[in-house]
C-alpha atoms as a PDB file:
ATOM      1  CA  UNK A   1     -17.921-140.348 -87.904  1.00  0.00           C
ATOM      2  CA  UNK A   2     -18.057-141.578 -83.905  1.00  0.00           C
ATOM      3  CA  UNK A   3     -14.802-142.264 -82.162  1.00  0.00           C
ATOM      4  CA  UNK A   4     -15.960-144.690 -79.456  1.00  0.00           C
ATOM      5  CA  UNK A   5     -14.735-145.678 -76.305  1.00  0.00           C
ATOM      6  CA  UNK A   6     -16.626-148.384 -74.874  1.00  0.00           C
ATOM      7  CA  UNK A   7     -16.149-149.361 -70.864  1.00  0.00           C
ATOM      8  CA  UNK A   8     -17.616-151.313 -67.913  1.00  0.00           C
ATOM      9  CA  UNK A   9     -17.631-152.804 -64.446  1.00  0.00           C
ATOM     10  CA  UNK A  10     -15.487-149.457 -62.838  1.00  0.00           C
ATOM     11  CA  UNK A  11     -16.814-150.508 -59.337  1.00  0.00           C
ATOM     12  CA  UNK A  12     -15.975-147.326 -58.682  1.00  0.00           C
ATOM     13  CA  UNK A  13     -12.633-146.867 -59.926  1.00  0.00           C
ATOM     14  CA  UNK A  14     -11.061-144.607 -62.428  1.00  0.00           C
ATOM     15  CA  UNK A  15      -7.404-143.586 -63.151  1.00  0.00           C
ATOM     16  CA  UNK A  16      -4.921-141.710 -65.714  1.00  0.00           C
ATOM     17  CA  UNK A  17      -5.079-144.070 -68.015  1.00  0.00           C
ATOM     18  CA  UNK A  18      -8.894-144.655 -68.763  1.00  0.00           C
ATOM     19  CA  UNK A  19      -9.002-140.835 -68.762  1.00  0.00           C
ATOM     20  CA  UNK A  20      -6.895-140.674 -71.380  1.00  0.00           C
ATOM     21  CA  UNK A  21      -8.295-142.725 -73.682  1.00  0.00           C
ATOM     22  CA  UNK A  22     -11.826-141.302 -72.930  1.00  0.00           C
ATOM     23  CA  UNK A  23     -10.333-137.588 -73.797  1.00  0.00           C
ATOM     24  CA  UNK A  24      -9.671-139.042 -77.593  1.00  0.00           C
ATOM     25  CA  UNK A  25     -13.271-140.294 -77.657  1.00  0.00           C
ATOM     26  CA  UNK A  26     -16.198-139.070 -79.350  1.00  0.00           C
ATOM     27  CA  UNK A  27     -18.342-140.300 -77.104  1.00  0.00           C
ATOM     28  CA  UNK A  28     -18.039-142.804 -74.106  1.00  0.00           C
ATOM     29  CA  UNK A  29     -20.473-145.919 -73.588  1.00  0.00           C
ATOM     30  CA  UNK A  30     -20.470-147.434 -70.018  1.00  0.00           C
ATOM     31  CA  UNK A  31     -22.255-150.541 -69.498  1.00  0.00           C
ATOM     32  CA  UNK A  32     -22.759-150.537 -65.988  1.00  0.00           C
ATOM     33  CA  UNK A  33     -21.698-151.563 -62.428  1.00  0.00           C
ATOM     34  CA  UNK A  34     -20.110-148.170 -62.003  1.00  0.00           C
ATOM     35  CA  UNK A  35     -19.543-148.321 -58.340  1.00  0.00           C
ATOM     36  CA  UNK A  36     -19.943-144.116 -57.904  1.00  0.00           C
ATOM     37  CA  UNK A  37     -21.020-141.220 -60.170  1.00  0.00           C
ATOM     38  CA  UNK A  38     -17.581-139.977 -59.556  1.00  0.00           C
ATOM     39  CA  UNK A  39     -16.877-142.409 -61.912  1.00  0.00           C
ATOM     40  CA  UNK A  40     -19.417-141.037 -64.904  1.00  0.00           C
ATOM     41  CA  UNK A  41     -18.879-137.165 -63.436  1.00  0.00           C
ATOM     42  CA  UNK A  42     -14.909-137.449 -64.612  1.00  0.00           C
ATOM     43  CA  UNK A  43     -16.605-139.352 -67.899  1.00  0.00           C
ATOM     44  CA  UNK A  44     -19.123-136.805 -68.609  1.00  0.00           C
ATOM     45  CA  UNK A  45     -16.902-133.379 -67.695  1.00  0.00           C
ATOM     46  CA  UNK A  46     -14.639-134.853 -70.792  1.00  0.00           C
ATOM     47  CA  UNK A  47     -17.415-135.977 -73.216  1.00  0.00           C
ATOM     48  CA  UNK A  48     -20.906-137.000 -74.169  1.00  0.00           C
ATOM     49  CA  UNK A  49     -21.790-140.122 -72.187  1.00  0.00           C
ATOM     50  CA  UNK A  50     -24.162-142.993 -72.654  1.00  0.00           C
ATOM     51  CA  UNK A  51     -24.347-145.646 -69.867  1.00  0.00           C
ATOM     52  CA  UNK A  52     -26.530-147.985 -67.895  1.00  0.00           C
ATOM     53  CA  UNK A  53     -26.789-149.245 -64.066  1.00  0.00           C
ATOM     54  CA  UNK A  54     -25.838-152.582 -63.311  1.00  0.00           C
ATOM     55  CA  UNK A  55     -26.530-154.907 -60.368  1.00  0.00           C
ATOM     56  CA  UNK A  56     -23.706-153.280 -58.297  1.00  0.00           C
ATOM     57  CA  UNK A  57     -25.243-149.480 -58.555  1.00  0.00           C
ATOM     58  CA  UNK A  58     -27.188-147.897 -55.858  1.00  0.00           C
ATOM     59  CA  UNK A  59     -30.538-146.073 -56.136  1.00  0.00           C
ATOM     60  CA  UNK A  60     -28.617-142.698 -56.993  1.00  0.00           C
ATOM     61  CA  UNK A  61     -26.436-144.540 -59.857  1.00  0.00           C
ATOM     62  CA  UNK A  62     -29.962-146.082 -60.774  1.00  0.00           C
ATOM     63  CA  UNK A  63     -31.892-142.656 -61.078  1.00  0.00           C
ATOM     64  CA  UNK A  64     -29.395-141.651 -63.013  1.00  0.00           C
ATOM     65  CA  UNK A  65     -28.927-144.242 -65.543  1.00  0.00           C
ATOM     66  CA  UNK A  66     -31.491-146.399 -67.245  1.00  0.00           C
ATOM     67  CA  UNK A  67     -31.241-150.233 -66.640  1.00  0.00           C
ATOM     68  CA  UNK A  68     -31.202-150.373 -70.949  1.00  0.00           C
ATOM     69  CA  UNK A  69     -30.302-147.682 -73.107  1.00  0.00           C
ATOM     70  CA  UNK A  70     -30.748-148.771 -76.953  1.00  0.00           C
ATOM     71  CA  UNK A  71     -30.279-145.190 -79.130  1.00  0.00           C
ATOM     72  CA  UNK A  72     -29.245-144.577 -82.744  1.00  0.00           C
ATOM     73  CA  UNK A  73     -24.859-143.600 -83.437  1.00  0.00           C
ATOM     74  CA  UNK A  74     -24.964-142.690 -86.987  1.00  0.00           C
ATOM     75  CA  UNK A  75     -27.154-144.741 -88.641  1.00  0.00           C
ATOM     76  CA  UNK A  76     -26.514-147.546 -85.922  1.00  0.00           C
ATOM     77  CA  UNK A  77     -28.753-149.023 -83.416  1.00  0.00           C
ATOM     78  CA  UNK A  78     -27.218-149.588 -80.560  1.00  0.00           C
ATOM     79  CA  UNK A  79     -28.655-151.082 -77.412  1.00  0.00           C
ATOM     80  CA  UNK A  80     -26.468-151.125 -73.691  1.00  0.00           C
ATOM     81  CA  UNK A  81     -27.603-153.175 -70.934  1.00  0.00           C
ATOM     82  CA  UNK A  82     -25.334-154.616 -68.157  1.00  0.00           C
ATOM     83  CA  UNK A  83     -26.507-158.300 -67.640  1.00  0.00           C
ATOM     84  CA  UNK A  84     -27.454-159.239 -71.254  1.00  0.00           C
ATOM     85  CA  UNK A  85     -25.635-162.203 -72.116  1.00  0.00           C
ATOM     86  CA  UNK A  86     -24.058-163.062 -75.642  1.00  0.00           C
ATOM     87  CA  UNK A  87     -25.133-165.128 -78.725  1.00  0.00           C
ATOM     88  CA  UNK A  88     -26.738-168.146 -78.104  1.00  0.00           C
ATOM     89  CA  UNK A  89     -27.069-167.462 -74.497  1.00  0.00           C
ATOM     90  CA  UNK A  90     -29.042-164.163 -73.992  1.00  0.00           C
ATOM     91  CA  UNK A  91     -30.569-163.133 -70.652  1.00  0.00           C
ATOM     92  CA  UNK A  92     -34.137-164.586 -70.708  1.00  0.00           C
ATOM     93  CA  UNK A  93     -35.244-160.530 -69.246  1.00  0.00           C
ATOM     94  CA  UNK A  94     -34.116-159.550 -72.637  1.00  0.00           C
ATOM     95  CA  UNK A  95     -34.083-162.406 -74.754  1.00  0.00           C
ATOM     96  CA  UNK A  96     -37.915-162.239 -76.839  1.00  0.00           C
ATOM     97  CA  UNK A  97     -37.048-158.571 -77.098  1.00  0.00           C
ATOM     98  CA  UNK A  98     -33.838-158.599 -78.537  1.00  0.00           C
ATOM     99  CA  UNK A  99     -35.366-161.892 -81.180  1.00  0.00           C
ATOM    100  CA  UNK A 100     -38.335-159.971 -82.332  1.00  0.00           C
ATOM    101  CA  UNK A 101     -36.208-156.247 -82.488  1.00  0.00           C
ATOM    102  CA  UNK A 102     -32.218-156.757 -82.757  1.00  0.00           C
ATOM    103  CA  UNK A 103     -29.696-153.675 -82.960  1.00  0.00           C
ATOM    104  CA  UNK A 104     -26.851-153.653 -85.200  1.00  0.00           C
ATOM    105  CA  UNK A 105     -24.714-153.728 -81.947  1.00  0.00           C
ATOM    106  CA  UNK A 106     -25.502-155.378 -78.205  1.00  0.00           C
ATOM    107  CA  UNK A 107     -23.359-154.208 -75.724  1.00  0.00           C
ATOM    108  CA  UNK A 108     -23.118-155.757 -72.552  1.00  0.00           C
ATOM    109  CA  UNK A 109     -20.718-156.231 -69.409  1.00  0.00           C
ATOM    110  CA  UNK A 110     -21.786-158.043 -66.042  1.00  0.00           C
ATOM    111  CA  UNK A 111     -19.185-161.002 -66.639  1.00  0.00           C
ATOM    112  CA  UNK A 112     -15.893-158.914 -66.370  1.00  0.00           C
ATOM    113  CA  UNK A 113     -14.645-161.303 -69.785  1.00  0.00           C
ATOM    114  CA  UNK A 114     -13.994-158.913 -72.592  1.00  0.00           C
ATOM    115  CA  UNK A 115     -15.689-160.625 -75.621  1.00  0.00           C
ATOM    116  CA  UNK A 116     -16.528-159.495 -79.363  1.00  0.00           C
ATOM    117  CA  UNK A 117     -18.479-161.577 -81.285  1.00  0.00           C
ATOM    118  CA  UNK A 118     -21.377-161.705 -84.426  1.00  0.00           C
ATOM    119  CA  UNK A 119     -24.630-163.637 -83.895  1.00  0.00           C
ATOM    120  CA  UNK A 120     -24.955-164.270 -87.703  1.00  0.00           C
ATOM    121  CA  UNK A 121     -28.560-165.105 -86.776  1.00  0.00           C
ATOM    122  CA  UNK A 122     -29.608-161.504 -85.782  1.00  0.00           C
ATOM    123  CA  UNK A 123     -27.277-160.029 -88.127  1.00  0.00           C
ATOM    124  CA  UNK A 124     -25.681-158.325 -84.556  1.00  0.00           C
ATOM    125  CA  UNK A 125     -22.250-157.467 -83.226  1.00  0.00           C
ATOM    126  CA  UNK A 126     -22.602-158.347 -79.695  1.00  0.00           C
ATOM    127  CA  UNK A 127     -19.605-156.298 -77.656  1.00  0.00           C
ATOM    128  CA  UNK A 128     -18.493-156.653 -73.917  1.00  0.00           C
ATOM    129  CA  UNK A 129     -15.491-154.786 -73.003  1.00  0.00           C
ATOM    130  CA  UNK A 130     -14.824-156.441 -70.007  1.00  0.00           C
ATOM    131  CA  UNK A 131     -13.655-154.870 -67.023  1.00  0.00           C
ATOM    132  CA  UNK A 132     -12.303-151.469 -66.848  1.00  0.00           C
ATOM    133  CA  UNK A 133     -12.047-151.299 -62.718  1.00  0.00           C
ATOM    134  CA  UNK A 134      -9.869-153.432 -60.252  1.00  0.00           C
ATOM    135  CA  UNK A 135     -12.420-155.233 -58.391  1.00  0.00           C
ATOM    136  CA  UNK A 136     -13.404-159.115 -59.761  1.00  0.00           C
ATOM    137  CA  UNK A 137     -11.507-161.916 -61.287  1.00  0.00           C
ATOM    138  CA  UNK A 138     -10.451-161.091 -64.508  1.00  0.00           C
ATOM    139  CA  UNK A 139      -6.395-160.592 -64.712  1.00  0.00           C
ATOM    140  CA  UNK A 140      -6.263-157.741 -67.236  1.00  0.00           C
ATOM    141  CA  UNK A 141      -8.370-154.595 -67.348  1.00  0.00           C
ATOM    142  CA  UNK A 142      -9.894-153.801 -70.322  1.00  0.00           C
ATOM    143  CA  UNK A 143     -11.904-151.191 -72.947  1.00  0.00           C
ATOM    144  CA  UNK A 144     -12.982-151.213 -76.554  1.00  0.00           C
ATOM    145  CA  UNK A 145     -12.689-148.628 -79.017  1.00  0.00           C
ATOM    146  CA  UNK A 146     -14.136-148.545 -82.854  1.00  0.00           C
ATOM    147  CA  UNK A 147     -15.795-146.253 -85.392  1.00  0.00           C
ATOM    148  CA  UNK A 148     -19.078-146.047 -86.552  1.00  0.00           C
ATOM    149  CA  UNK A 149     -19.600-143.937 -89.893  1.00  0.00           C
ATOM    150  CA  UNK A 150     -22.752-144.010 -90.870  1.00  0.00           C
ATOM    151  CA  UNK A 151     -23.766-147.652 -90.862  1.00  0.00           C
ATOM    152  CA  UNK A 152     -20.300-149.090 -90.785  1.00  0.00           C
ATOM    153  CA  UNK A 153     -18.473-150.237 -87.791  1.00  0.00           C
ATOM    154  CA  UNK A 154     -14.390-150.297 -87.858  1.00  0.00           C
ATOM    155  CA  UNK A 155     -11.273-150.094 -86.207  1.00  0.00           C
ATOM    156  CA  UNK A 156     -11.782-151.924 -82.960  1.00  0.00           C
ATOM    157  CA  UNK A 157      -9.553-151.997 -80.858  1.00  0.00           C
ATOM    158  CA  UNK A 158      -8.453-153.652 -77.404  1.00  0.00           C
ATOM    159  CA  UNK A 159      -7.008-151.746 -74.729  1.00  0.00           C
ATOM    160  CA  UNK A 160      -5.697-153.525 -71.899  1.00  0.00           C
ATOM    161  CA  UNK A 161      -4.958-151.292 -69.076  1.00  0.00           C
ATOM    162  CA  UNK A 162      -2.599-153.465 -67.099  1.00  0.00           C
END
């Protein structure tokens, strides 16, 4: 069994609190616009990290990070990208692939609007955990955490940081 913590859109930014809640992680998934690898060095001194560049990150974040990271949790199939869309409205850079190939869980971020949903036509749990940093729009920063044992996925949770 995984304990995830699942984050995004830092812009750079990370405090007590999202430390915290990565220390009772397994692992930690960031899915991108992480501002500065200060950012994933805190994440990664704590514990195993899996994340992605998105359209904010430099060319140091983006040597670092992969622009898609799709790997196995378990018995899971997982696939991160930043700008990936949601059900019914998938990024067309992405879209054929993820038709012809679908994970058990899409993870995206991009839009800073935390949002959990199924696309009962891929038989996928599409995640975005919103926005974890203090730059953008949104009014509440956010995270998911869940489980994944084997092929089941439980336990998710909302943590709003504000």
């Amino acid at each position: 069994m995984k304990k995830i913590l699942l984050l995004s859109d830092t812009h750079s930014h990370i405090d007590d609190r999202i430390i915290h809640y990565a220390g009772e992680a397994d692992e930690i998934w960031h899915a991108g616009d992480i501002g500065d690898l200060a950012v994933t060095d805190k994440l990664e001194a704590l514990k195993p990290l899996k994340a992605v560049y998105g359209n904010i990150d430099n060319a140091t974040i983006r040597k670092e990070f992969p622009l898609n990271n799709r790997f196995m949790c378990e018995e899971v199939d997982v696939w991160i990208t930043h700008i990936g869309g949601y059900p019914g409205r998938y990024s067309p850079a992405i879209r054929e692939n993820i038709r012809q190939n679908p994970p058990k869980i899409f993870i995206s971020g991009h839009s800073h609007i935390l949002k959990v949903m199924n696309d009962k036509n891929l038989n996928l749990l599409h995640m975005n955990p919103g926005a974890a940093g203090k730059q953008g729009f949104h009014k509440k920063r956010t995270m998911l955490r869940f489980k994944i044992d084997g092929k089941a996925i439980s336990d998710l949770e909302v943590i709003e940081l504000e």
